[in-house]
C-alpha atoms as a PDB file:
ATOM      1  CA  UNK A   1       1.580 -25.929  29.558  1.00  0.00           C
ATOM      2  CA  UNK A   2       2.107 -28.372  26.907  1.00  0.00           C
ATOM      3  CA  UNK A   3       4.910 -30.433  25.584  1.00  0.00           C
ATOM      4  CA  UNK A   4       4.807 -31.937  21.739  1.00  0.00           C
ATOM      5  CA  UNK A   5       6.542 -35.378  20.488  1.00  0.00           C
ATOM      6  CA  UNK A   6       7.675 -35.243  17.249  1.00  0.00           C
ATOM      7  CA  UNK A   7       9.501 -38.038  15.687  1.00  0.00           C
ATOM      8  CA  UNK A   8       9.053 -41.070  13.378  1.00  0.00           C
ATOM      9  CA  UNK A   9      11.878 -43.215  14.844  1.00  0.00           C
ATOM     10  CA  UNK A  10      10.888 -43.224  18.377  1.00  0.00           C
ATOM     11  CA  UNK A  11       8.524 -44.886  20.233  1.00  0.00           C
ATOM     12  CA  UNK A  12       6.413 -41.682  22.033  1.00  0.00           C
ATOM     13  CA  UNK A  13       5.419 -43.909  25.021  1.00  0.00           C
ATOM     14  CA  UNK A  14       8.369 -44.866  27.429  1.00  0.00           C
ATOM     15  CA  UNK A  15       9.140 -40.892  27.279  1.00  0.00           C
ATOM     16  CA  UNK A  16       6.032 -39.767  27.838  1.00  0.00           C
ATOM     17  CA  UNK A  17       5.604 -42.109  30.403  1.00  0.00           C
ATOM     18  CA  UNK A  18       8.678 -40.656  32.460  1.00  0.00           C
ATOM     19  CA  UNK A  19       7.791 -36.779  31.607  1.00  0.00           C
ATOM     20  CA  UNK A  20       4.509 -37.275  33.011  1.00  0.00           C
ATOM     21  CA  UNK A  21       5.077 -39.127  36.129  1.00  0.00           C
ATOM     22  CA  UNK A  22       7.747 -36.723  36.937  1.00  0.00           C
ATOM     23  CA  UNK A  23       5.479 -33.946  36.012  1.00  0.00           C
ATOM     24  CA  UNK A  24       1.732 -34.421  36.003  1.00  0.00           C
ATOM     25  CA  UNK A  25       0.446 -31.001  35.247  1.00  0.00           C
ATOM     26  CA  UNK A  26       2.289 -31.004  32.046  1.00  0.00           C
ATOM     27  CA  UNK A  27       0.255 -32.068  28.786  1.00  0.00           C
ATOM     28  CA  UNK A  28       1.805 -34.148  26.137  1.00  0.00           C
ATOM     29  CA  UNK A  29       0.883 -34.157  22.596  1.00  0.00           C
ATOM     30  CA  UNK A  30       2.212 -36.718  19.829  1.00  0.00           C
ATOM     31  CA  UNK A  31       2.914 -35.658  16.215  1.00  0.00           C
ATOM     32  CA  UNK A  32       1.015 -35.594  14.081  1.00  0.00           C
ATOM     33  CA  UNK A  33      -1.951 -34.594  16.631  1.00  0.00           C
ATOM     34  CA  UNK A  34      -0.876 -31.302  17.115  1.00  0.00           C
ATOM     35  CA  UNK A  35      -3.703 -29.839  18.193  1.00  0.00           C
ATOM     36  CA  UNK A  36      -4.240 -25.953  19.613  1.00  0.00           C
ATOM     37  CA  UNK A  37      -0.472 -24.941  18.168  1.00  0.00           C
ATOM     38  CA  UNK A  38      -0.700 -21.931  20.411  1.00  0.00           C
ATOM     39  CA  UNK A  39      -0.680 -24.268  23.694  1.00  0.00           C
ATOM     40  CA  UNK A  40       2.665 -26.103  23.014  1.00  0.00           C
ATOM     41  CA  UNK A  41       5.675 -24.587  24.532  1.00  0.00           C
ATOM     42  CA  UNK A  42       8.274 -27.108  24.727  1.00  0.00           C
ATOM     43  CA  UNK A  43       8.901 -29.587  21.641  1.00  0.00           C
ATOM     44  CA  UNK A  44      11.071 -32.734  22.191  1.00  0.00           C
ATOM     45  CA  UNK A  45      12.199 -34.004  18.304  1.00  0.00           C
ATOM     46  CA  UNK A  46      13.736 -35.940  16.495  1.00  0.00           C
ATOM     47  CA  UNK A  47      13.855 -34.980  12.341  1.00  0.00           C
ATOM     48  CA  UNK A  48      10.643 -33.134  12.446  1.00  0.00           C
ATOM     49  CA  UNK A  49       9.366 -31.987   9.303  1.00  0.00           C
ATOM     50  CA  UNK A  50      10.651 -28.654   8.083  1.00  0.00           C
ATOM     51  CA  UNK A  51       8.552 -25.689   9.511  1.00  0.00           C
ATOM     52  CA  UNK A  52       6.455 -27.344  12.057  1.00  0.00           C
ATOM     53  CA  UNK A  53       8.778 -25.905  14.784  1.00  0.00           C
ATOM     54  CA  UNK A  54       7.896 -22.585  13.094  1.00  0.00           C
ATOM     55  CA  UNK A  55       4.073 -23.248  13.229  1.00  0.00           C
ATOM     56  CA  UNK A  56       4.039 -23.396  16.880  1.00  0.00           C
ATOM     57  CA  UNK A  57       3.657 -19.200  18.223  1.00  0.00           C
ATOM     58  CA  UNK A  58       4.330 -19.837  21.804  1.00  0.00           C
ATOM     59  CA  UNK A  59       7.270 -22.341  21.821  1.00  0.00           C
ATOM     60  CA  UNK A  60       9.958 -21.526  24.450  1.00  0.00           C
ATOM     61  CA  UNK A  61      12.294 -24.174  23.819  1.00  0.00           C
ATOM     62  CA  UNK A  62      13.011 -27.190  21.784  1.00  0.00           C
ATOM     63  CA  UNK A  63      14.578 -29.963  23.093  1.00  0.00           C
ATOM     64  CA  UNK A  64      16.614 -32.828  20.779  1.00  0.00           C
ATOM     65  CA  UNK A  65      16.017 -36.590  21.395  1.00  0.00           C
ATOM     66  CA  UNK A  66      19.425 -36.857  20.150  1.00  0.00           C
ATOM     67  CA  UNK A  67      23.491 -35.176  20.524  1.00  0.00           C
ATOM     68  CA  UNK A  68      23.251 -34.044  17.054  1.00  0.00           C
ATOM     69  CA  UNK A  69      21.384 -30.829  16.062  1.00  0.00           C
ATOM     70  CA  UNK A  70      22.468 -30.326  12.545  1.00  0.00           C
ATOM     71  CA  UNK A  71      19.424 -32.381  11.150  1.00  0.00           C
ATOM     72  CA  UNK A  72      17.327 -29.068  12.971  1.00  0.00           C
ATOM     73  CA  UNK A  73      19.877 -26.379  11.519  1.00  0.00           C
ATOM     74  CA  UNK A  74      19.434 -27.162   7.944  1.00  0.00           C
ATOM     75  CA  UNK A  75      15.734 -26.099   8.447  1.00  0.00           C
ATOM     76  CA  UNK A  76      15.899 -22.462   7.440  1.00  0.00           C
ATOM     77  CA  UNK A  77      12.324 -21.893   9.261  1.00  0.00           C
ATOM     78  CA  UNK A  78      13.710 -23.036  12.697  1.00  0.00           C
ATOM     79  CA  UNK A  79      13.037 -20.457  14.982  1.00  0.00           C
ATOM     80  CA  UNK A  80      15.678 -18.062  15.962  1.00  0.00           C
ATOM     81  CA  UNK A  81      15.024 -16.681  19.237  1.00  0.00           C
ATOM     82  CA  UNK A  82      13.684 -20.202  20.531  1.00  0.00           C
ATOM     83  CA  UNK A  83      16.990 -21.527  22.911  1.00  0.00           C
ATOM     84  CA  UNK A  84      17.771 -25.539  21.623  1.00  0.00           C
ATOM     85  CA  UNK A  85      18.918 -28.150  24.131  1.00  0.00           C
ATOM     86  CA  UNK A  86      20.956 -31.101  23.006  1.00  0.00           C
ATOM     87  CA  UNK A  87      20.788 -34.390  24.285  1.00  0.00           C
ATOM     88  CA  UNK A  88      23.645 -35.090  27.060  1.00  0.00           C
ATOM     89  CA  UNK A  89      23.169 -38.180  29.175  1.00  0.00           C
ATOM     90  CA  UNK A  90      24.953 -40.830  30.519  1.00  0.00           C
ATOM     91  CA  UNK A  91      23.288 -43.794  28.935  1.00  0.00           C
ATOM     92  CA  UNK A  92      24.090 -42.023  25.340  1.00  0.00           C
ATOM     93  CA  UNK A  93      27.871 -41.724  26.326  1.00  0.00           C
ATOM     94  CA  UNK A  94      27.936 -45.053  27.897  1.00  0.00           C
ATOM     95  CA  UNK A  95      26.709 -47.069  24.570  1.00  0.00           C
ATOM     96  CA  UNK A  96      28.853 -44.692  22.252  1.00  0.00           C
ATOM     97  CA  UNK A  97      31.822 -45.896  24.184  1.00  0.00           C
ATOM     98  CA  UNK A  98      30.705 -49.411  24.142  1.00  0.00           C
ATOM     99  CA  UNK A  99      30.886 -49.383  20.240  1.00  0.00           C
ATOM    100  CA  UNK A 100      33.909 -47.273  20.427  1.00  0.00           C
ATOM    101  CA  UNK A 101      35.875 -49.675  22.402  1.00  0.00           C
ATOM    102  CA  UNK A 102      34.364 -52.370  20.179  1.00  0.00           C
ATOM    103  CA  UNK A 103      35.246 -51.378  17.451  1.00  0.00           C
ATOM    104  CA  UNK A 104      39.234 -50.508  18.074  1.00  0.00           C
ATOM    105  CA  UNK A 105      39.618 -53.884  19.266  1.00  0.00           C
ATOM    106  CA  UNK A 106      38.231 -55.733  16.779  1.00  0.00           C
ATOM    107  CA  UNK A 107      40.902 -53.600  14.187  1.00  0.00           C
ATOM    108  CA  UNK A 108      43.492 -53.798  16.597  1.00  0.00           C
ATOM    109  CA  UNK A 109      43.254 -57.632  17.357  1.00  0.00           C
ATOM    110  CA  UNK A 110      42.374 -58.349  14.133  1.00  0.00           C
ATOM    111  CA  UNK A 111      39.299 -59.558  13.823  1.00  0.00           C
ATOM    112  CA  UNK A 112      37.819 -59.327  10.399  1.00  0.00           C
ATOM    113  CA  UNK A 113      40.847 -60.847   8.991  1.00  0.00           C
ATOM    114  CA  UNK A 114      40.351 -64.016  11.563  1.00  0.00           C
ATOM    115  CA  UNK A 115      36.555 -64.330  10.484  1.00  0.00           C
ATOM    116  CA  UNK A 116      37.556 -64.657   6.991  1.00  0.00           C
ATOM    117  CA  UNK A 117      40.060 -66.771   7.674  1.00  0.00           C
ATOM    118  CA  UNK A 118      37.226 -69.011   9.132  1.00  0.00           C
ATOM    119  CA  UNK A 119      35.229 -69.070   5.757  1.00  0.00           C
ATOM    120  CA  UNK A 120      37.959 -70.431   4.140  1.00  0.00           C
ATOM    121  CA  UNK A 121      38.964 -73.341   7.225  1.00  0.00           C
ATOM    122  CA  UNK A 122      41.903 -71.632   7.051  1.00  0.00           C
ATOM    123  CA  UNK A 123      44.061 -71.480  10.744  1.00  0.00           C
ATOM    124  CA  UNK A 124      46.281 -68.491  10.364  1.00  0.00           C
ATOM    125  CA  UNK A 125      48.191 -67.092  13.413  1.00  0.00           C
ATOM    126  CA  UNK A 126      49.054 -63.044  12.921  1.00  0.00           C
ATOM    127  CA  UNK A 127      51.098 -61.472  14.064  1.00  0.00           C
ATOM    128  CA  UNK A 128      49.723 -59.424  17.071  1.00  0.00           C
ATOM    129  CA  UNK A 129      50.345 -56.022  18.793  1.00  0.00           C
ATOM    130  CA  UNK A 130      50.217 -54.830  22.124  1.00  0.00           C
ATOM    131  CA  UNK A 131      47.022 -51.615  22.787  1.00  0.00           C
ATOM    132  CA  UNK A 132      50.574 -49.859  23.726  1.00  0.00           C
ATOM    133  CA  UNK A 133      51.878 -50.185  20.348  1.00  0.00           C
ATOM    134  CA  UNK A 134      48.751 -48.915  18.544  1.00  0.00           C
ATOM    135  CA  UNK A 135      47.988 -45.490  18.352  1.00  0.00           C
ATOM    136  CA  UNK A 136      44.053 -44.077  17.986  1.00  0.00           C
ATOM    137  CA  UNK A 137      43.252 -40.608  17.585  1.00  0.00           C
ATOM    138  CA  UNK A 138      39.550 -39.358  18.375  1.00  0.00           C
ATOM    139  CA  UNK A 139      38.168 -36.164  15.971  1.00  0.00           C
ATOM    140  CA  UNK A 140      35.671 -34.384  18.630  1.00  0.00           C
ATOM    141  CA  UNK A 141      36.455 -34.438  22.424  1.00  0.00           C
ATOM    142  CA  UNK A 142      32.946 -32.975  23.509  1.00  0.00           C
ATOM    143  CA  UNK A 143      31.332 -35.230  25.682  1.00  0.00           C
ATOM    144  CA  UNK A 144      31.308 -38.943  24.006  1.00  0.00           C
ATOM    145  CA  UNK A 145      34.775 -38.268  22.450  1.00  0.00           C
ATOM    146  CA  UNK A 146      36.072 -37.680  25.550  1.00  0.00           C
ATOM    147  CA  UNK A 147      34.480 -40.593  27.405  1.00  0.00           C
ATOM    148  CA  UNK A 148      35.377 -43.020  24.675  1.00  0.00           C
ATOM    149  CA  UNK A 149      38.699 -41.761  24.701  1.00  0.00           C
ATOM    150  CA  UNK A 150      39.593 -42.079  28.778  1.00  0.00           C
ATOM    151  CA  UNK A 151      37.821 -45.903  28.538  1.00  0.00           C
ATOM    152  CA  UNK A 152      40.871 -46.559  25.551  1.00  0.00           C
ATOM    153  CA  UNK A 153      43.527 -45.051  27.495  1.00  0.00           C
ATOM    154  CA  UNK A 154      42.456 -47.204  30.440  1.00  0.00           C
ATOM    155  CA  UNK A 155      43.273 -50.653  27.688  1.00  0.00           C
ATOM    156  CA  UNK A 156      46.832 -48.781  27.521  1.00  0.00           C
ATOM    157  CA  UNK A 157      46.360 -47.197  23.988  1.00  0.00           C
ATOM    158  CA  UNK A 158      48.266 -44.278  23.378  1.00  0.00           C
ATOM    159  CA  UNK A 159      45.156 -41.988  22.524  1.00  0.00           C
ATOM    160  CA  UNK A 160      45.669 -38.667  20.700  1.00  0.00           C
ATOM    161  CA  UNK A 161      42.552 -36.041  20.809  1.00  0.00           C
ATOM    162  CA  UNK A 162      41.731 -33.069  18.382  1.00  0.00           C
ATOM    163  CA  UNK A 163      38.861 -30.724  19.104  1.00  0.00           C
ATOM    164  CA  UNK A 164      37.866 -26.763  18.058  1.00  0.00           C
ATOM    165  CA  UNK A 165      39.257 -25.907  21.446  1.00  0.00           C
ATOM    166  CA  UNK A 166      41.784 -27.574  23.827  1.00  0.00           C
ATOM    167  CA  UNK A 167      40.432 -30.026  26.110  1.00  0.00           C
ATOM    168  CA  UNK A 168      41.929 -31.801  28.772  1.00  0.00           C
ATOM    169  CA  UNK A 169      41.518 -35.769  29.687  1.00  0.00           C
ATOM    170  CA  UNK A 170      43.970 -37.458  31.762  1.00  0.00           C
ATOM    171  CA  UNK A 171      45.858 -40.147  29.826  1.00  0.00           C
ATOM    172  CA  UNK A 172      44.855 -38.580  26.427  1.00  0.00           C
ATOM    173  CA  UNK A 173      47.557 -36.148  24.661  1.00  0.00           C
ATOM    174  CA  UNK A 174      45.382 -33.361  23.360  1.00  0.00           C
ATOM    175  CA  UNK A 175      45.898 -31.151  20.228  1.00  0.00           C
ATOM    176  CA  UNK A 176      43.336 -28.195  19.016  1.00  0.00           C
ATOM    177  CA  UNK A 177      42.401 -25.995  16.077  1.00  0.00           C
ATOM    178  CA  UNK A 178      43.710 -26.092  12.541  1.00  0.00           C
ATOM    179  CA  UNK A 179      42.623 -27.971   9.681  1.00  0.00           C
ATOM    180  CA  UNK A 180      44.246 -31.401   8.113  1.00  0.00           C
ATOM    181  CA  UNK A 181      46.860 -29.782   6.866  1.00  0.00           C
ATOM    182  CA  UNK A 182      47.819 -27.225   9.584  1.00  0.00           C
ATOM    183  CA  UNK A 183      48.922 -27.591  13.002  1.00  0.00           C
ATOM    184  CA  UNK A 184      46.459 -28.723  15.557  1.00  0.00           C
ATOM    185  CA  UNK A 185      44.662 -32.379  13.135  1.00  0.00           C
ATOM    186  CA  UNK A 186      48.085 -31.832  10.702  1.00  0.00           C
ATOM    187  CA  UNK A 187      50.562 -32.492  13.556  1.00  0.00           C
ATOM    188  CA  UNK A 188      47.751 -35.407  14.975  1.00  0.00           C
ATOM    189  CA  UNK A 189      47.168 -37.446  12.228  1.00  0.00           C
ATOM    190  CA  UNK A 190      50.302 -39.010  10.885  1.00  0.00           C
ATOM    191  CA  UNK A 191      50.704 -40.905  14.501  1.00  0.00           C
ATOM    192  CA  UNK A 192      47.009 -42.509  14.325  1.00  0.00           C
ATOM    193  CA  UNK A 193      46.812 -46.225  13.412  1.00  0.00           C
ATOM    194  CA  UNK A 194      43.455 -46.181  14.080  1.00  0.00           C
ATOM    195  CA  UNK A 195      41.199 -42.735  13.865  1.00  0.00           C
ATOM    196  CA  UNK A 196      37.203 -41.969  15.156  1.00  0.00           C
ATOM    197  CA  UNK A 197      35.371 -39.658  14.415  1.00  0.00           C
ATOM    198  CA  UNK A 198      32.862 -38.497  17.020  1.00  0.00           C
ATOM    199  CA  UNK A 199      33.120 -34.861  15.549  1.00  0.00           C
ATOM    200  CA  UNK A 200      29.644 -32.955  15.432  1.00  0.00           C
ATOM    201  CA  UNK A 201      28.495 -31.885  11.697  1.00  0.00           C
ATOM    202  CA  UNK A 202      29.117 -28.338  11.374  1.00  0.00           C
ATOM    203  CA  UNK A 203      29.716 -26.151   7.360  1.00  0.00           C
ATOM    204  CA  UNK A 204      33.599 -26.327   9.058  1.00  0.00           C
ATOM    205  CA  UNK A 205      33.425 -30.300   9.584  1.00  0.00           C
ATOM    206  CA  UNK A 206      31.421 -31.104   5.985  1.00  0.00           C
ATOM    207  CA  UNK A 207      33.392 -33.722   4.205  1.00  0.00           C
ATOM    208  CA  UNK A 208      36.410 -33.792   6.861  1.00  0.00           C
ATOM    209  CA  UNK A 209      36.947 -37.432   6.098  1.00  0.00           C
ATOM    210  CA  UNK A 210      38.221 -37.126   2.617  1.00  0.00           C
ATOM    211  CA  UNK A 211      41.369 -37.776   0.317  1.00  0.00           C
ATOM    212  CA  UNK A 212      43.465 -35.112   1.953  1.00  0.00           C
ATOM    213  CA  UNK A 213      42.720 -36.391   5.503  1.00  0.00           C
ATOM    214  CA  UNK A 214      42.929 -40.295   4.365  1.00  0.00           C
ATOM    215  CA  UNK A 215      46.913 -39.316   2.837  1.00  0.00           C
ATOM    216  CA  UNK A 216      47.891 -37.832   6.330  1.00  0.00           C
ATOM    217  CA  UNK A 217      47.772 -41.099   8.296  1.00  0.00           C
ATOM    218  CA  UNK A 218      49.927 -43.909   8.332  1.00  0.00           C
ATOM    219  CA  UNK A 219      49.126 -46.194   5.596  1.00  0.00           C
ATOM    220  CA  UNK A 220      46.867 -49.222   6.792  1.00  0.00           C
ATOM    221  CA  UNK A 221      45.467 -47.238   9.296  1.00  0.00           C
ATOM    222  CA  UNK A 222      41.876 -47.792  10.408  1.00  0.00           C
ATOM    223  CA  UNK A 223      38.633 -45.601  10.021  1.00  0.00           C
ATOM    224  CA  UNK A 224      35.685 -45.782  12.305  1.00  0.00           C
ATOM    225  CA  UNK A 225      33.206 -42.757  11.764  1.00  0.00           C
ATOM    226  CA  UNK A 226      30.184 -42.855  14.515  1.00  0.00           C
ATOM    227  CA  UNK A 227      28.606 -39.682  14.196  1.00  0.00           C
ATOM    228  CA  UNK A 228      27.356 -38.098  10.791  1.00  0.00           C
ATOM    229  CA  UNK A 229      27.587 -39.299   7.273  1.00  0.00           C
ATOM    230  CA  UNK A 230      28.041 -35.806   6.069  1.00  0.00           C
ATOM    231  CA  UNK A 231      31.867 -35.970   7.526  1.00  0.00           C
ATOM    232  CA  UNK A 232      32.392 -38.714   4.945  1.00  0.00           C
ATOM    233  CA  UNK A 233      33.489 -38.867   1.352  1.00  0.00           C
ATOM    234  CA  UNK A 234      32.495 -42.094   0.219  1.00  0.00           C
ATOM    235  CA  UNK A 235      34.360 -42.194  -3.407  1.00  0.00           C
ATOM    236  CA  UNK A 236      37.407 -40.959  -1.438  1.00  0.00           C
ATOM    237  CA  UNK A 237      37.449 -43.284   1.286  1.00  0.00           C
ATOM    238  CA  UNK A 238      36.520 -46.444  -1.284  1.00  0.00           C
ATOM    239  CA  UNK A 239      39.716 -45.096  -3.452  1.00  0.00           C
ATOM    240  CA  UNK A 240      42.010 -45.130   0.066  1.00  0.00           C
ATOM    241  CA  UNK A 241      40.318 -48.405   0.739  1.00  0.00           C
ATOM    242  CA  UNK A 242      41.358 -50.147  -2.966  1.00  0.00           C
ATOM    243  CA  UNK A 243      44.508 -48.533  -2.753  1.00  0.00           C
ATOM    244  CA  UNK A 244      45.332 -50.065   0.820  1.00  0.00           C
ATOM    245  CA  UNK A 245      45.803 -46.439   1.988  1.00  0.00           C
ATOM    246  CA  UNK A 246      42.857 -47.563   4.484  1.00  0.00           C
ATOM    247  CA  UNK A 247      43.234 -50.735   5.702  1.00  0.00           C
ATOM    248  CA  UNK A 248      39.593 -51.007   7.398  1.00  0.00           C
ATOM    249  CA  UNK A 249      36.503 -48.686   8.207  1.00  0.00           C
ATOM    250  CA  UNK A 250      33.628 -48.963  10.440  1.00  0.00           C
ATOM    251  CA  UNK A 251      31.141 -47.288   9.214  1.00  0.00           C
ATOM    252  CA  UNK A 252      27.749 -46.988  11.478  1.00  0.00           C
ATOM    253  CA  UNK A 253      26.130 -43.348   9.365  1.00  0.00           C
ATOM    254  CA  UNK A 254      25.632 -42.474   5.649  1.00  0.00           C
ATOM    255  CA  UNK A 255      24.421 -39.623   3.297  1.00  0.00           C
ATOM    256  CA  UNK A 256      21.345 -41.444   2.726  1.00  0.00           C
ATOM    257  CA  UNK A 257      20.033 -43.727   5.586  1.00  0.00           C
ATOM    258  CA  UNK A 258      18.533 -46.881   5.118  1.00  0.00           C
ATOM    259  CA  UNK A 259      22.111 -47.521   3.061  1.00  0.00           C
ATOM    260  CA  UNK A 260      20.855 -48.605  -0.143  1.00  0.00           C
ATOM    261  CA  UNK A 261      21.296 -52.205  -0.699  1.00  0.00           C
ATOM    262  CA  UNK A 262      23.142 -51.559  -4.036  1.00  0.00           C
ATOM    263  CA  UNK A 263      25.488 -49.213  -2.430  1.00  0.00           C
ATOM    264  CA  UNK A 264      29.088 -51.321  -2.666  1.00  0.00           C
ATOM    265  CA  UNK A 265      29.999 -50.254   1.256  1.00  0.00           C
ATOM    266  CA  UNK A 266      27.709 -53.294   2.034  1.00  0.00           C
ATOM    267  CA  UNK A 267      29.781 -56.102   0.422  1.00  0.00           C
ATOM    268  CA  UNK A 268      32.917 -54.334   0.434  1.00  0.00           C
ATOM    269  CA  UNK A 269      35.834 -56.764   2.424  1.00  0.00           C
ATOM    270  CA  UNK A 270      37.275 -53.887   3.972  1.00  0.00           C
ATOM    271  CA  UNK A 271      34.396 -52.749   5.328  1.00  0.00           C
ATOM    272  CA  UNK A 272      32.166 -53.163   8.516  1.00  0.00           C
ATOM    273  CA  UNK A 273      28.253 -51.769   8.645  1.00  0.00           C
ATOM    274  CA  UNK A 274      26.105 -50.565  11.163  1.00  0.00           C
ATOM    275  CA  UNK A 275      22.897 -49.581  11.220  1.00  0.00           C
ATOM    276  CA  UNK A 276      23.534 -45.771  12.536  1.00  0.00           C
ATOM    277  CA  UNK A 277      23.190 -47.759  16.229  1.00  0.00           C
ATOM    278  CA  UNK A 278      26.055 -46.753  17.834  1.00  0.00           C
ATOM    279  CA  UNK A 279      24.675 -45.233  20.518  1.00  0.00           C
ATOM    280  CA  UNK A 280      20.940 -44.999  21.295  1.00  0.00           C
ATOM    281  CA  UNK A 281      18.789 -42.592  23.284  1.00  0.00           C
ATOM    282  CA  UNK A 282      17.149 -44.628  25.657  1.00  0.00           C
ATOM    283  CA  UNK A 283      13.721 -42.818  27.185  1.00  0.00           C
ATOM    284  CA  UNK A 284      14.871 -44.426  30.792  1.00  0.00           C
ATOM    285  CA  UNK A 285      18.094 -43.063  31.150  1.00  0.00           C
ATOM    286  CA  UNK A 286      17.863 -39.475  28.722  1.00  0.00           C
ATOM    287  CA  UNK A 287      13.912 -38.541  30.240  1.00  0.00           C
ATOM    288  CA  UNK A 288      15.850 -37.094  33.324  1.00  0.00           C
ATOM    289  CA  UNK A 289      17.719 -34.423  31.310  1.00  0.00           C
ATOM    290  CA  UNK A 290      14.137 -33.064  29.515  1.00  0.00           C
ATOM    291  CA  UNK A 291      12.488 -33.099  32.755  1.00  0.00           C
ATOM    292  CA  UNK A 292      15.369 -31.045  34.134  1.00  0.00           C
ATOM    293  CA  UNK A 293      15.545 -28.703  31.069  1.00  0.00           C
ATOM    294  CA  UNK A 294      11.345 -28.216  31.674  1.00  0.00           C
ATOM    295  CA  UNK A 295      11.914 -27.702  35.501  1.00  0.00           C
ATOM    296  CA  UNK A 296      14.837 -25.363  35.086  1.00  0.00           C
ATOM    297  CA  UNK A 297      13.029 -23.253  32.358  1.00  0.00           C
ATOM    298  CA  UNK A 298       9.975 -22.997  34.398  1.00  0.00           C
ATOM    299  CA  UNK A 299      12.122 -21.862  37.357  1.00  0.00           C
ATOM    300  CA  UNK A 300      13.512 -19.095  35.538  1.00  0.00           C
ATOM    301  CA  UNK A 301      16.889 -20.798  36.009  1.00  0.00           C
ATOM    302  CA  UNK A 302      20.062 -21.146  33.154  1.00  0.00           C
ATOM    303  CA  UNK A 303      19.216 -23.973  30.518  1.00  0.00           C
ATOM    304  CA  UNK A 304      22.172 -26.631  30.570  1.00  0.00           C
ATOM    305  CA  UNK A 305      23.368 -28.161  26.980  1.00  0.00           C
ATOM    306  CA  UNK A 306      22.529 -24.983  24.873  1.00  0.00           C
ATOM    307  CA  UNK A 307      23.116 -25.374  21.227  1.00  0.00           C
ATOM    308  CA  UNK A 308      25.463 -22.138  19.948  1.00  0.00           C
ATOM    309  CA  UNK A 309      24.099 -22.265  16.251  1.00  0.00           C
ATOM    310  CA  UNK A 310      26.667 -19.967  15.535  1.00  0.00           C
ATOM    311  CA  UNK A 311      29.016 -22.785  15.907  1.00  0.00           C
ATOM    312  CA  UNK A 312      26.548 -25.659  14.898  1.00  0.00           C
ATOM    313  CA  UNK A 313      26.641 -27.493  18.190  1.00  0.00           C
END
């Protein structure tokens, strides 16, 4: 029974180390020393290259070092009848939260505006509002939006949720279905000051973040999009930006990562960078949930976290 590593922005040895100790008659194998292909039937990846999942005969499942899938869906050779596991675990939620929280408060106390203030030895009171006078809206109420959004409604933010399917957080008023100009994200957005998106990246949620969506809110409202670049339009949000539509973004994911250096979202005033590090999988805190998934699987029991690629997540 073997179980291949396959990515190029993780460090194999920390989760090897875990899987092994936890189970010792298991073989590892690290990308790109595949070896026997028929032996390997589990496959923990990150980004592997198109059709090595498909070169494998005897795979039984594939497990993702991360919450997204859609980098694995877009590979047309990805094997159909092979069940996919996406990454839940507390450490993940914990750090997206983190930035989450981070984020809204640096907006919401104002921040940016106060460090360039300081460039210019320039002391500036603002005017300030209370969390209960600032409303933020989360897109995606799975489990990080819905973590990052009880932690805000514990600062005394009004939070507003939208998700495919109603979901229930105390403290969080939650609204479901429809697109940004129907019920459901239509009746949402006009009351969000500041908006996240922890959506996953699905053919429905392409693009989301665009003109259309940017008009619904109330002007100077605030954008912070921590989970795919795909859900952005960059011309669209740099237009709501100029025009002060947008007052800020945080933006920690792109269509093409490293960001470029020429690309203007790096000096822009309005805008804050991050390197897609919002929330990292950390080998010591996610292991647990592959060595479950193996365990389970082995056991003949249900898999937990099962990817419906019918819905893209």
């Amino acid at each position: 029974m073997t179980l291949l590593f396959a990515s190029t922005f993780d460090d194999p040895s920390p989760w090897l180390a875990e899987i092994t100790r936890a189970l010792p008659a298991l073989e590892t194998r690290i990308y790109p020393d595949v070896g026997e292909r028929a032996d390997i039937r589990y496959a923990l990846v990150w980004k592997p290259e198109p059709g090595l999942l498909a070169s494998l005969p005897n795979l039984e499942v594939i497990f993702s070092l991360g919450a997204g899938v859609d980098a694995l869906l877009v590979d047309p050779t990805l094997p159909p009848g092979v069940p996919l596991v996406r990454m839940v675990d507390h450490g993940l939620t914990e750090g997206m939260t983190e930035y989450v929280v981070l984020h809204v408060l640096a907006w919401h106390r104002q921040l940016h505006a106060y460090r360039s203030q300081q460039g210019e030895s320039r002391w500036r009171p603002r005017a300030e509002l209370l969390a209960r006078e600032r409303t933020v809206g989360i897109l995606g109420m799975g489990t990080l939006g819905s973590d990052a959004a009880a932690a805000l409604a514990t600062l005394r933010f009004p939070v507003l949720g939208w998700s495919r399917t109603p979901k229930s957080v105390p403290g969080v008023q939650a609204f479901a279905g429809g697109s940004a100009t129907e019920a459901g994200l239509g009746e949402m957005l006009p009351r969000c000051d500041i908006l996240v998106n922890l959506l996953p990246l699905t053919p429905a949620t392409l693009g989301i973040l665009n003109r259309r969506l940017f008009a619904a809110l109330p002007r100077g409202a605030y954008l912070i999009n921590a989970a795919r670049g795909g859900h952005l339009v960059e011309d669209d949000l740099l237009a709501a930006l100029d025009a002060g539509q947008i007052a800020g973004a945080t933006l920690d994911v792109f269509h093409r990562e490293p960001l470029p250096p020429d690309h203007p979202f790096w000096h822009h005033p309005k805008v804050v960078v991050t390197p897609h590090t919002a929330s990292v999988t950390h080998a010591r805190t996610a292991a647990a949930a592959v060595i479950d998934g193996i365990r389970r699987h082995r056991a003949g029991q249900p898999l937990v976290n099962l990817v419906d690629r019918t819905r893209g997540y």
